[in-house]
PDB file of N, CA and C in Angstrom:
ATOM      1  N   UNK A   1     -69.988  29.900-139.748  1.00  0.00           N
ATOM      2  CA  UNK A   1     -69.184  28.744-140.094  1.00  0.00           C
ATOM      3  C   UNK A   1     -69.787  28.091-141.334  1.00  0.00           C
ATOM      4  N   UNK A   2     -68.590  27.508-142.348  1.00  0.00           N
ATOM      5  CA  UNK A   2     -69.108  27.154-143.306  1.00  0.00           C
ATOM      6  C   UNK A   2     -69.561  25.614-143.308  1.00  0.00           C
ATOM      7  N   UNK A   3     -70.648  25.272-143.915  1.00  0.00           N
ATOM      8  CA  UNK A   3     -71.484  23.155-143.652  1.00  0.00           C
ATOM      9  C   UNK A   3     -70.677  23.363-144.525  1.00  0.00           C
ATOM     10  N   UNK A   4     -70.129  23.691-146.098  1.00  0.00           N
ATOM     11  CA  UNK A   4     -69.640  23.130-147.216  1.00  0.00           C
ATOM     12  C   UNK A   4     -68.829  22.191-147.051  1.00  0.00           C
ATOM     13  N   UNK A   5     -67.743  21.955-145.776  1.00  0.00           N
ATOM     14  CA  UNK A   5     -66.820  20.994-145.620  1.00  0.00           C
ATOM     15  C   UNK A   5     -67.005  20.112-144.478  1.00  0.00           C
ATOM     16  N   UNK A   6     -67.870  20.610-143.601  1.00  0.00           N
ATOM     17  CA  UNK A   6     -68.269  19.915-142.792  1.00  0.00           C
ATOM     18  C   UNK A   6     -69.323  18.063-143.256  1.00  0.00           C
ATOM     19  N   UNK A   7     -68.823  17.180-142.633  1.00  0.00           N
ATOM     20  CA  UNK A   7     -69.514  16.175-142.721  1.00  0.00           C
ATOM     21  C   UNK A   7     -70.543  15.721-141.562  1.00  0.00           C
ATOM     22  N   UNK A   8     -71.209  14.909-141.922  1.00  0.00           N
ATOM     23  CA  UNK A   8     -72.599  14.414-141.230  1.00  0.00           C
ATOM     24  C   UNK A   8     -71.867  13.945-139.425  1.00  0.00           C
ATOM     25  N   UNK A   9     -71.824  14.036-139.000  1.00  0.00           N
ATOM     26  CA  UNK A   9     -71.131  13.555-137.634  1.00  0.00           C
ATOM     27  C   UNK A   9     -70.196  14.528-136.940  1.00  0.00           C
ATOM     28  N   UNK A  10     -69.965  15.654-137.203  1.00  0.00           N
ATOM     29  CA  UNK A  10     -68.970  16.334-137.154  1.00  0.00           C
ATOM     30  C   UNK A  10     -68.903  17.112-136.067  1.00  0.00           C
ATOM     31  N   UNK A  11     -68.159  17.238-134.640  1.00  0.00           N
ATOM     32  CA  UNK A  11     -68.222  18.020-133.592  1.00  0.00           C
ATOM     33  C   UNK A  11     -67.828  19.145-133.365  1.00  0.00           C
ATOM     34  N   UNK A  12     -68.119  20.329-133.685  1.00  0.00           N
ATOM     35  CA  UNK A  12     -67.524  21.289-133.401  1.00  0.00           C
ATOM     36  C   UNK A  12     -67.865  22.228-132.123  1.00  0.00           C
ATOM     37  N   UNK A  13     -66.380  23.014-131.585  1.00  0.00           N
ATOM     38  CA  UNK A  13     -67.067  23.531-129.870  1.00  0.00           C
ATOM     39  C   UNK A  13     -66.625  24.741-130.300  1.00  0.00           C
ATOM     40  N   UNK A  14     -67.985  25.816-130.061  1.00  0.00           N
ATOM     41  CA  UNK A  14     -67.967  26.894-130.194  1.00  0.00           C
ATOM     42  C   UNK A  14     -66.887  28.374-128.980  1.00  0.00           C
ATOM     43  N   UNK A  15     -67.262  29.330-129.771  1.00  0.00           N
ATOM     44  CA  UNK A  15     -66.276  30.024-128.540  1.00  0.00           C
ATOM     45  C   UNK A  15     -67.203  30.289-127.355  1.00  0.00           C
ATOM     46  N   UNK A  16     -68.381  30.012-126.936  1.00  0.00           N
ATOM     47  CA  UNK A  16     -69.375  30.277-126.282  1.00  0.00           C
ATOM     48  C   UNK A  16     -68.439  28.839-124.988  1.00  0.00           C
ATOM     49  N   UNK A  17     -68.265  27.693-126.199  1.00  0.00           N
ATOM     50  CA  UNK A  17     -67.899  26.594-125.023  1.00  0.00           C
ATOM     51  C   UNK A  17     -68.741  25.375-125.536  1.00  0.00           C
ATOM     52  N   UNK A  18     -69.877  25.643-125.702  1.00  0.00           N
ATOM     53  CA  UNK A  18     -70.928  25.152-126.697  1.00  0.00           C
ATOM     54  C   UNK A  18     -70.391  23.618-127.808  1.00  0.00           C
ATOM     55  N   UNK A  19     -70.386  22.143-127.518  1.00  0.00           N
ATOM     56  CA  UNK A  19     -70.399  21.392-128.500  1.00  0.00           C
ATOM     57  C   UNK A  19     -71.623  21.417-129.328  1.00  0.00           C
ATOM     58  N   UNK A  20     -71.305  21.176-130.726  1.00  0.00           N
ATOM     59  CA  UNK A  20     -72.293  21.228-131.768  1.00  0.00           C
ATOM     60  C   UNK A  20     -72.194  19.999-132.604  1.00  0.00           C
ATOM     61  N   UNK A  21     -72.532  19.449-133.036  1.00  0.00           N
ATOM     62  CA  UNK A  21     -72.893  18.374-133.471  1.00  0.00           C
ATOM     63  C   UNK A  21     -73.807  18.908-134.847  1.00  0.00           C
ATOM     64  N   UNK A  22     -72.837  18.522-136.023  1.00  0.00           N
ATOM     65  CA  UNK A  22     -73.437  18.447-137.207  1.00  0.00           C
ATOM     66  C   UNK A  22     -74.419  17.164-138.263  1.00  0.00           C
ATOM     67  N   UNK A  23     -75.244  17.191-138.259  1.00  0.00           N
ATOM     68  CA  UNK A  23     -76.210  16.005-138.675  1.00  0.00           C
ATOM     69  C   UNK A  23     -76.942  15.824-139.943  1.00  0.00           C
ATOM     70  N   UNK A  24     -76.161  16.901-140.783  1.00  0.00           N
ATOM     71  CA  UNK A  24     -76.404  16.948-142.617  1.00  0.00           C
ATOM     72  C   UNK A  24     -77.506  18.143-142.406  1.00  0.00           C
ATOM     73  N   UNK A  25     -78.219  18.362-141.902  1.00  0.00           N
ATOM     74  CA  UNK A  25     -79.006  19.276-142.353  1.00  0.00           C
ATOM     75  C   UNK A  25     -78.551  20.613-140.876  1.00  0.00           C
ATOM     76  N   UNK A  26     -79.484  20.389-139.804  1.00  0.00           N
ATOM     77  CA  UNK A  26     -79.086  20.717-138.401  1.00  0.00           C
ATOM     78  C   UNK A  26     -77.602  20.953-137.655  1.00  0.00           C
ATOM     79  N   UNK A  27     -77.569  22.117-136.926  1.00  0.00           N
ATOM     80  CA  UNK A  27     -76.632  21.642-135.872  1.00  0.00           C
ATOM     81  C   UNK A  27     -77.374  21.227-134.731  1.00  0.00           C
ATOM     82  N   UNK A  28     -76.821  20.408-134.206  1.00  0.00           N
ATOM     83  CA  UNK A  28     -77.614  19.999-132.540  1.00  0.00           C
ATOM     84  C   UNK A  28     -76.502  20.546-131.194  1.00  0.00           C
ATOM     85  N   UNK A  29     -77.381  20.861-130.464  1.00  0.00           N
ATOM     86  CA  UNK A  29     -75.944  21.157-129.604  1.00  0.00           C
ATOM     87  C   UNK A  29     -75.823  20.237-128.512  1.00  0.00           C
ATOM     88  N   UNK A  30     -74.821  19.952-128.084  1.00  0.00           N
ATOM     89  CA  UNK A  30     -74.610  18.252-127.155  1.00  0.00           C
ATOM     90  C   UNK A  30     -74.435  18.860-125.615  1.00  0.00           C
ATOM     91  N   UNK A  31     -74.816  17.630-125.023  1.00  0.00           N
ATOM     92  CA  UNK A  31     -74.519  17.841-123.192  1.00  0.00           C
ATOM     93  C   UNK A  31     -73.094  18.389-123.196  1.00  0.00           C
ATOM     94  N   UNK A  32     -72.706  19.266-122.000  1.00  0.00           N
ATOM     95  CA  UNK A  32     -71.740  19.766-121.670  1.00  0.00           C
ATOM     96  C   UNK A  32     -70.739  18.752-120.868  1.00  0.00           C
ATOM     97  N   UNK A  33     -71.443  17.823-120.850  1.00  0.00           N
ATOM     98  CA  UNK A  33     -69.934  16.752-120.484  1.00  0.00           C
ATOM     99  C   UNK A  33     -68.940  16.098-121.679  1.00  0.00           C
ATOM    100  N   UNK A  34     -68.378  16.435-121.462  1.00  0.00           N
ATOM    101  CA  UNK A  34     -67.297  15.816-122.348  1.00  0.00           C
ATOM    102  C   UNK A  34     -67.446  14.429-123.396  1.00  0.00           C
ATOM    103  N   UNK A  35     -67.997  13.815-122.695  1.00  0.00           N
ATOM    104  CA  UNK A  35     -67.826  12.323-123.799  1.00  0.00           C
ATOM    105  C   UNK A  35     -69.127  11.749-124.221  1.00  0.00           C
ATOM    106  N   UNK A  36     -70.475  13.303-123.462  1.00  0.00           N
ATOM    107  CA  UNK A  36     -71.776  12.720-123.688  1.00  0.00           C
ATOM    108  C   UNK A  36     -71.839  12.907-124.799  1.00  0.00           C
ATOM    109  N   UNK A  37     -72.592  11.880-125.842  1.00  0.00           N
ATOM    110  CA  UNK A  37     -72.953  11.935-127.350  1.00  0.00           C
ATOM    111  C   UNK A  37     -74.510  12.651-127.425  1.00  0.00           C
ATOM    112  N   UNK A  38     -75.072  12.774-126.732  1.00  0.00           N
ATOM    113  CA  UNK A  38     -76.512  13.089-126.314  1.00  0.00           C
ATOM    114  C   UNK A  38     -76.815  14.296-126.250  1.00  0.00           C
ATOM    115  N   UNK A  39     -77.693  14.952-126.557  1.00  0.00           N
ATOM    116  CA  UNK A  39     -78.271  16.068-127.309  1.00  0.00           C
ATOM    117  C   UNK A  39     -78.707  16.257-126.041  1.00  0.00           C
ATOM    118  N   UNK A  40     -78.262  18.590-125.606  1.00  0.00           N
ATOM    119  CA  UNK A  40     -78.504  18.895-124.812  1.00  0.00           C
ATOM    120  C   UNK A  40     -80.152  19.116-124.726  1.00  0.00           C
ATOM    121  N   UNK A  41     -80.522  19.389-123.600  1.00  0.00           N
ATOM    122  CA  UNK A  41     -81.691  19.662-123.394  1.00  0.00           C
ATOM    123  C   UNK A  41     -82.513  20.934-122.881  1.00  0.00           C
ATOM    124  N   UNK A  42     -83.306  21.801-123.711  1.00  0.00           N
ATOM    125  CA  UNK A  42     -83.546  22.930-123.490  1.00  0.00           C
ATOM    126  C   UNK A  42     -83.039  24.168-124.301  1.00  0.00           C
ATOM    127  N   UNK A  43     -82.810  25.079-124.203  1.00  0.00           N
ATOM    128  CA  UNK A  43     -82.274  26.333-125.203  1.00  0.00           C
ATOM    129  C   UNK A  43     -81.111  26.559-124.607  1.00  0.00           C
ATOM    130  N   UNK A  44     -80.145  26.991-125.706  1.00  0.00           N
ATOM    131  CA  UNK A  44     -78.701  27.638-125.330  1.00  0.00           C
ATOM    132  C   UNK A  44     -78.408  28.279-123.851  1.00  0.00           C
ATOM    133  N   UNK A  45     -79.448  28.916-123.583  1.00  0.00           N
ATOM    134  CA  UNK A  45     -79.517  29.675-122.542  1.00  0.00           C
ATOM    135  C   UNK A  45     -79.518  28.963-121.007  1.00  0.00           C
ATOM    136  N   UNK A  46     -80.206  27.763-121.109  1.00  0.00           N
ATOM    137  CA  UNK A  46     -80.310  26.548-119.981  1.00  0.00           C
ATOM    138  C   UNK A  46     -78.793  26.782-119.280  1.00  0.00           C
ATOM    139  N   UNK A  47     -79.159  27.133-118.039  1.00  0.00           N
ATOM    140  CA  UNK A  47     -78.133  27.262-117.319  1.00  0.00           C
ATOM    141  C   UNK A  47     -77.206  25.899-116.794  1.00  0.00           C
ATOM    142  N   UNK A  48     -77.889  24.676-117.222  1.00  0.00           N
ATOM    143  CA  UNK A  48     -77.295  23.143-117.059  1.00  0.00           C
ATOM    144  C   UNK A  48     -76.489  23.135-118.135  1.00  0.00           C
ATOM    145  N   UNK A  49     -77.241  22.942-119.391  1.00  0.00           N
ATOM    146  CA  UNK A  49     -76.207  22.455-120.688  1.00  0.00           C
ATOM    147  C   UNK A  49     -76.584  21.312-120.606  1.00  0.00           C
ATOM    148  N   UNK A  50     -77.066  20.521-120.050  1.00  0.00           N
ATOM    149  CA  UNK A  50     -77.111  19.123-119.879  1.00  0.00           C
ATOM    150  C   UNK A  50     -78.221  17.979-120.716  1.00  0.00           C
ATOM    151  N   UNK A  51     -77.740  16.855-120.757  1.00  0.00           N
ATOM    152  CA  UNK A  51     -78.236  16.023-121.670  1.00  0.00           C
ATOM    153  C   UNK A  51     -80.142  15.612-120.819  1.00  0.00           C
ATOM    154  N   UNK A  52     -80.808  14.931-120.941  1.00  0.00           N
ATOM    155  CA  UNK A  52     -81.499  14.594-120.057  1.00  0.00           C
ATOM    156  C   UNK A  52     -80.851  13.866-118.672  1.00  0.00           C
ATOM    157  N   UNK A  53     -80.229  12.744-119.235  1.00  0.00           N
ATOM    158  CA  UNK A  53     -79.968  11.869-118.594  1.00  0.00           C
ATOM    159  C   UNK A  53     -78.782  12.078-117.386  1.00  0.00           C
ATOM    160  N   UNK A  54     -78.263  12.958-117.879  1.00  0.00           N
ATOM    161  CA  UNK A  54     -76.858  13.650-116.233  1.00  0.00           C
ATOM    162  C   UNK A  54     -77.245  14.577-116.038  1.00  0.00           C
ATOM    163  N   UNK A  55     -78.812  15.530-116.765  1.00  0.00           N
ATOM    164  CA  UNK A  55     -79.337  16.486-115.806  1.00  0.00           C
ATOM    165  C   UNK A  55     -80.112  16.062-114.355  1.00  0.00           C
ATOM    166  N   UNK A  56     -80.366  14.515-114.157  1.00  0.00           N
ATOM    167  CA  UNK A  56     -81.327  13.821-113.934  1.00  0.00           C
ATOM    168  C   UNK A  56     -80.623  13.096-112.145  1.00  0.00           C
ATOM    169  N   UNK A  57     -79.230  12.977-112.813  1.00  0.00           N
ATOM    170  CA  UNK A  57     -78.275  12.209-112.035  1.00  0.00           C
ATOM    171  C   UNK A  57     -77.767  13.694-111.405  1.00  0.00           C
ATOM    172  N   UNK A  58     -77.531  14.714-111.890  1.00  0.00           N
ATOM    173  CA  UNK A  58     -77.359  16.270-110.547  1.00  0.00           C
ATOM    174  C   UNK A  58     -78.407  16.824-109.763  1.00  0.00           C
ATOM    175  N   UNK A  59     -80.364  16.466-110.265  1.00  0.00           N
ATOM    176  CA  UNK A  59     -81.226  16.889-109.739  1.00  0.00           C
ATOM    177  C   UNK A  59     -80.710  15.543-108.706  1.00  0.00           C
ATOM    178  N   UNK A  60     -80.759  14.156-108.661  1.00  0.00           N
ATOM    179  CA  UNK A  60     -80.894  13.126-107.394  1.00  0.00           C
ATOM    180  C   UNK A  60     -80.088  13.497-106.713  1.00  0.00           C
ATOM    181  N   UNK A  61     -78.579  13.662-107.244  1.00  0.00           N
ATOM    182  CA  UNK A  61     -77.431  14.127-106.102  1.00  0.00           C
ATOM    183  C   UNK A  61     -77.936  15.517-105.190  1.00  0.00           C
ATOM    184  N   UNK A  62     -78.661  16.227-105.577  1.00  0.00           N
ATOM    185  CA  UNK A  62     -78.994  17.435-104.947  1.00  0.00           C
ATOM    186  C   UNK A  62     -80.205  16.588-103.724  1.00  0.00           C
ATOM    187  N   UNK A  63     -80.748  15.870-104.655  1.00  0.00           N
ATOM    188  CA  UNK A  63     -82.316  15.599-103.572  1.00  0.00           C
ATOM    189  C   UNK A  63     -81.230  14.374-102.552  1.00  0.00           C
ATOM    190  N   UNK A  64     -80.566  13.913-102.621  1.00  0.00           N
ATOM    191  CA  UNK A  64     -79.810  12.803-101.723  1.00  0.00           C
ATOM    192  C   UNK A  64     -79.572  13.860-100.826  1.00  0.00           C
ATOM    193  N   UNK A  65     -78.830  14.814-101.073  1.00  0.00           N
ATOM    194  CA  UNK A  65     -77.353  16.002-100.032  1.00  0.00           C
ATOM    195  C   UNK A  65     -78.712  16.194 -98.865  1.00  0.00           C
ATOM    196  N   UNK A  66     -79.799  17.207-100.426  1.00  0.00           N
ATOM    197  CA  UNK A  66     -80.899  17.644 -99.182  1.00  0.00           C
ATOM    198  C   UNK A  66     -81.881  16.624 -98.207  1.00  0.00           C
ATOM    199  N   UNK A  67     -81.564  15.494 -98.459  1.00  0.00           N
ATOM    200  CA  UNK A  67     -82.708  14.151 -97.233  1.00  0.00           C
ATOM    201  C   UNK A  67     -81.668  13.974 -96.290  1.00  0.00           C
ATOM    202  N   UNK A  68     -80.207  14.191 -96.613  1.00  0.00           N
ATOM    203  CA  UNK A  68     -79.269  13.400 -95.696  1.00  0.00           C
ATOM    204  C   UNK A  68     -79.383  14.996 -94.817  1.00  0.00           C
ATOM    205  N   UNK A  69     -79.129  16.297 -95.291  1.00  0.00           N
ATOM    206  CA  UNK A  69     -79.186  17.406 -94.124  1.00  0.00           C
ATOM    207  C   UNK A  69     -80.171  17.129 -93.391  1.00  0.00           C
ATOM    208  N   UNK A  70     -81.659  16.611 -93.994  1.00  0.00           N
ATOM    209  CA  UNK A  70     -82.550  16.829 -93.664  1.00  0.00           C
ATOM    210  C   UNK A  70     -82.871  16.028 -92.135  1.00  0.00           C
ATOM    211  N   UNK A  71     -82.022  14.720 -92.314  1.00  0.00           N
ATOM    212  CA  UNK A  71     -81.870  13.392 -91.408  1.00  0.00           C
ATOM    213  C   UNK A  71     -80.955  14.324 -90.354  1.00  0.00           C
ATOM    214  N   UNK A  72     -79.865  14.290 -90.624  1.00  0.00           N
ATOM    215  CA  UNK A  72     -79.141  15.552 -89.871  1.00  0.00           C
ATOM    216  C   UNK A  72     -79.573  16.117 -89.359  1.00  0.00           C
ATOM    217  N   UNK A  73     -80.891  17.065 -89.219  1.00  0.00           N
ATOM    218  CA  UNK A  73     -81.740  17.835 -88.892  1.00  0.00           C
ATOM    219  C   UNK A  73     -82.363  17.445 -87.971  1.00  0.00           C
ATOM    220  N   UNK A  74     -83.233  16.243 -87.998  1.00  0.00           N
ATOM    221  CA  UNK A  74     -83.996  16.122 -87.350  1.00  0.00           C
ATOM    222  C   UNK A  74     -83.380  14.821 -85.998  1.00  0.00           C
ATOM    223  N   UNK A  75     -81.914  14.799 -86.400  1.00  0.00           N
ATOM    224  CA  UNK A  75     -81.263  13.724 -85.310  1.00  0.00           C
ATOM    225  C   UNK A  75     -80.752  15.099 -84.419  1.00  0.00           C
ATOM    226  N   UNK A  76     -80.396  16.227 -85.013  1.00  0.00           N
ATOM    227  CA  UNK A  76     -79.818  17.125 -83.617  1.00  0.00           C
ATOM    228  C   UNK A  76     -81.627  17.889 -82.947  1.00  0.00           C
ATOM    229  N   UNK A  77     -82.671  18.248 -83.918  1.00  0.00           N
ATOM    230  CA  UNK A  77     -84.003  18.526 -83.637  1.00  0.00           C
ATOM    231  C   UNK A  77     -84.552  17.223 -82.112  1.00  0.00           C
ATOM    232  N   UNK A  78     -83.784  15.762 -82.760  1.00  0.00           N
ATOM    233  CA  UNK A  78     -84.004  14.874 -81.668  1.00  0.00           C
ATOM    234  C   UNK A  78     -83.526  15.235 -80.239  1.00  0.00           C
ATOM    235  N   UNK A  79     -82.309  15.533 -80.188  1.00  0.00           N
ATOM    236  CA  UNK A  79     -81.206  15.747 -79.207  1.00  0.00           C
ATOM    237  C   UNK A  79     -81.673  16.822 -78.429  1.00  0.00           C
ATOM    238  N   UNK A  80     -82.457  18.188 -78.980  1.00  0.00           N
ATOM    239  CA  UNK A  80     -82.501  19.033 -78.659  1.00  0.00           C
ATOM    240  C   UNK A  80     -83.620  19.113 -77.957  1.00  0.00           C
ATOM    241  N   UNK A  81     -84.805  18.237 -78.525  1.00  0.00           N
ATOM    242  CA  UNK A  81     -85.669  17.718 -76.766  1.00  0.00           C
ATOM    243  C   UNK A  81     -86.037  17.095 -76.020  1.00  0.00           C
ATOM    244  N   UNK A  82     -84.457  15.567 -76.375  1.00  0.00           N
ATOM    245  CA  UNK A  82     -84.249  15.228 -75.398  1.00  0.00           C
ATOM    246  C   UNK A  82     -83.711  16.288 -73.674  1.00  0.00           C
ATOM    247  N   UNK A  83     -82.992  17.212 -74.816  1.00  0.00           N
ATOM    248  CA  UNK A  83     -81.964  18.191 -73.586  1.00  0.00           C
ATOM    249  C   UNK A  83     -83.067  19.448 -72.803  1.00  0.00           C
ATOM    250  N   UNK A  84     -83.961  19.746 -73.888  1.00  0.00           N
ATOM    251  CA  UNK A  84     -85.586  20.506 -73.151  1.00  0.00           C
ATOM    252  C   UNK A  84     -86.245  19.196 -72.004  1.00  0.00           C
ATOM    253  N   UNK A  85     -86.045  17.803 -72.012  1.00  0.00           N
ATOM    254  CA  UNK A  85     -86.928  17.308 -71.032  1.00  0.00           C
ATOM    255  C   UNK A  85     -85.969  16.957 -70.194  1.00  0.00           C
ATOM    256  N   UNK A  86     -84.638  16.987 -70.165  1.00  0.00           N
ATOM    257  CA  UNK A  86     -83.712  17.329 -69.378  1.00  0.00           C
ATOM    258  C   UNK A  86     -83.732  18.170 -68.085  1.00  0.00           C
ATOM    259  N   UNK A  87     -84.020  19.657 -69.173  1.00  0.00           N
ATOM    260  CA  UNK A  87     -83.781  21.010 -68.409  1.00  0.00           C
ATOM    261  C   UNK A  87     -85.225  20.803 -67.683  1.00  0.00           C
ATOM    262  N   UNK A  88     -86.327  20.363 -68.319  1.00  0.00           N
ATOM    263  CA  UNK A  88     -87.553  20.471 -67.026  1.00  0.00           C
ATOM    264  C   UNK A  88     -87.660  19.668 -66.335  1.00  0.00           C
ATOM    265  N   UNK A  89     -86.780  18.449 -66.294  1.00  0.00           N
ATOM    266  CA  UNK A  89     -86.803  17.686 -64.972  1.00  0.00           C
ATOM    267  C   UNK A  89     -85.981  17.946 -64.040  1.00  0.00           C
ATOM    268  N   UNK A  90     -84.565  19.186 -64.000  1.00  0.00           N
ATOM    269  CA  UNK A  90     -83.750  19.431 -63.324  1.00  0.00           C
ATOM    270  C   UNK A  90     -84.645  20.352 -62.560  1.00  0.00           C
ATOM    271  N   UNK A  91     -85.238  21.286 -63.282  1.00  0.00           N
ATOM    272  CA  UNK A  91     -86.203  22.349 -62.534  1.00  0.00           C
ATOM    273  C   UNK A  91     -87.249  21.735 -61.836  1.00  0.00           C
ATOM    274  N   UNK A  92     -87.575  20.746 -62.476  1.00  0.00           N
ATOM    275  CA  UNK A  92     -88.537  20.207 -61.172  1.00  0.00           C
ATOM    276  C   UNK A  92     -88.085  19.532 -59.833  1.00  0.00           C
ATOM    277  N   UNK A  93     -86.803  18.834 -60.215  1.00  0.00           N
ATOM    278  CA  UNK A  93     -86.005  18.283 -59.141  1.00  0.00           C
ATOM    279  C   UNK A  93     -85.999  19.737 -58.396  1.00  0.00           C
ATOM    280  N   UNK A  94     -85.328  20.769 -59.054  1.00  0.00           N
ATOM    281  CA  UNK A  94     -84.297  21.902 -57.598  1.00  0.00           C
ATOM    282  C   UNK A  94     -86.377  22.297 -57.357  1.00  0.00           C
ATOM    283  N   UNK A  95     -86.993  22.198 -58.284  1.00  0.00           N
ATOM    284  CA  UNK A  95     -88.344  23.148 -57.326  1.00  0.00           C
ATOM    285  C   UNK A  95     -88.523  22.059 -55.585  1.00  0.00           C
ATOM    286  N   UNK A  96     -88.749  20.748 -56.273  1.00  0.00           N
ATOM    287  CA  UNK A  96     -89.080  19.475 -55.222  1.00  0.00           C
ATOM    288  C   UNK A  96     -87.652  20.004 -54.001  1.00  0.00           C
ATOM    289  N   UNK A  97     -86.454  20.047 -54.411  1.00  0.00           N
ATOM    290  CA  UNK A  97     -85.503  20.109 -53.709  1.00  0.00           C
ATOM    291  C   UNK A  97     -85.769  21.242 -52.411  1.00  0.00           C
ATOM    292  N   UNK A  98     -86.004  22.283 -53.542  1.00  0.00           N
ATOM    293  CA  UNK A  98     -85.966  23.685 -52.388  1.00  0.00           C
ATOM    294  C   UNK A  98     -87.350  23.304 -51.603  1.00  0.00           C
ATOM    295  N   UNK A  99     -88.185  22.832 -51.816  1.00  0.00           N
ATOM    296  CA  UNK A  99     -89.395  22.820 -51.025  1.00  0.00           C
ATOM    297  C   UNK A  99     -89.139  21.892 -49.458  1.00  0.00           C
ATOM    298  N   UNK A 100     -88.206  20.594 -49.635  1.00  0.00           N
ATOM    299  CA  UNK A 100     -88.231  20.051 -48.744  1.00  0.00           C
ATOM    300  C   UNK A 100     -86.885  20.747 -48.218  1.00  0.00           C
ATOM    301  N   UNK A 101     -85.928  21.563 -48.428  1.00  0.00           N
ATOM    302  CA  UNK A 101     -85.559  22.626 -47.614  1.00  0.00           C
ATOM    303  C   UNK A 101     -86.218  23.370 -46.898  1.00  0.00           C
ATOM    304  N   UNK A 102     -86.814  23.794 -47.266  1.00  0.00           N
ATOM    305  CA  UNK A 102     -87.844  25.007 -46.914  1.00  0.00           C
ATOM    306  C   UNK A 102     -88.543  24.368 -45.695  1.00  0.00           C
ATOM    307  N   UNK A 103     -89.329  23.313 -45.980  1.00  0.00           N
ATOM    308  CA  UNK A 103     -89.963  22.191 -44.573  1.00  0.00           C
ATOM    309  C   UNK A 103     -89.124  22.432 -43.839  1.00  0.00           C
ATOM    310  N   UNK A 104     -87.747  21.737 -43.802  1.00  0.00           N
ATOM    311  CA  UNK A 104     -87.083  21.340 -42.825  1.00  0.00           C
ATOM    312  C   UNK A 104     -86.668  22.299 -42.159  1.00  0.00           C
ATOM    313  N   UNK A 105     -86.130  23.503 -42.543  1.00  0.00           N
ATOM    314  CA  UNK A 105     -85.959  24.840 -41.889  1.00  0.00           C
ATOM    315  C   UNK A 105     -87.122  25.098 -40.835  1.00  0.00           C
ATOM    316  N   UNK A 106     -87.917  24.932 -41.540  1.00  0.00           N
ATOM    317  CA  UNK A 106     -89.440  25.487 -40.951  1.00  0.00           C
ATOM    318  C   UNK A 106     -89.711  24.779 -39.442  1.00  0.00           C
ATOM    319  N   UNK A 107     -89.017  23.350 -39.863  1.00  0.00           N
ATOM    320  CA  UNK A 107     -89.662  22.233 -39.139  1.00  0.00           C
ATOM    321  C   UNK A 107     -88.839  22.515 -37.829  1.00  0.00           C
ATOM    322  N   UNK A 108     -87.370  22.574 -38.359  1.00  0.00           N
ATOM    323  CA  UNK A 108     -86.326  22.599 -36.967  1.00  0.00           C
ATOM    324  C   UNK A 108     -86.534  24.036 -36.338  1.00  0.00           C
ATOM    325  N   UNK A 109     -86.478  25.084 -37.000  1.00  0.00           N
ATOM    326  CA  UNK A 109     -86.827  26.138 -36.266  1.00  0.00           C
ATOM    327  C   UNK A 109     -88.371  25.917 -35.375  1.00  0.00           C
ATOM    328  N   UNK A 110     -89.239  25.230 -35.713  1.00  0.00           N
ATOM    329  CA  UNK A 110     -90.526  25.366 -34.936  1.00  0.00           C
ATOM    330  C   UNK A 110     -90.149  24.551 -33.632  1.00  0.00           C
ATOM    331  N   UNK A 111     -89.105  23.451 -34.007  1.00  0.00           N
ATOM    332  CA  UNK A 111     -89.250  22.541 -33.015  1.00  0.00           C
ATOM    333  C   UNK A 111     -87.785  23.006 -31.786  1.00  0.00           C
ATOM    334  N   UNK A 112     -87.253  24.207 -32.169  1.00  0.00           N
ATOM    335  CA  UNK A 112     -86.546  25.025 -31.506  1.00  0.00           C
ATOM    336  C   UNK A 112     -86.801  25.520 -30.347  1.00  0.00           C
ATOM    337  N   UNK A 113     -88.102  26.413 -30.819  1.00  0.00           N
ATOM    338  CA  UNK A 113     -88.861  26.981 -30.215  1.00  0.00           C
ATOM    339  C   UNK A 113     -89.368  26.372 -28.586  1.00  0.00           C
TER     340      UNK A 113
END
């Protein structure tokens, strides 16, 4: 592409997708959002495209999603032994249960006799 007509401010978006930003000497290439004026960050290749500042605001949205699964996690992790001290107090009930069966069988049959 030719600077000869290009002026100092000048946006051009490549076929890559790529905004470029002409600055008299430099091209700069700009965040991949639309109306950011702000110079991307990193090499062409940066799989973001992104300026600092809304690369910054998709790393928090990611770290928010992952604390809220994480809360998520550990409220069903909660649930799950509440329902383990559940299951070993039922087993201790039917163990206690069958035992004073077991007596009483024992007891009426002896006193059968």
């Amino acid at each position: 592409m030719s600077t000869a007509n290009l002026r100092k401010g000048d946006v051009v978006l490549t076929r890559q997708g790529h905004r470029r930003l002409w600055d008299g000497r430099h091209w700069r290439v700009l965040c991949r959002i639309s109306n950011c004026p702000a110079q991307r960050q990193g090499s062409l290749d940066n799989k973001f495209g992104l300026c600092k500042k809304h690369f910054t605001q998709i790393e928090l949205k990611k770290f928010q999603l992952s604390s809220t699964n994480h809360e998520q996690y550990k409220q069903i992790k909660i649930v799950s032994e509440e329902e383990k001290m559940k299951t070993s107090k039922r087993q201790k009930l039917n163990i206690i249960i069958d035992q004073l069966r077991y007596s009483k069988t024992i007891s009426k049959s002896a006193s059968i006799e």
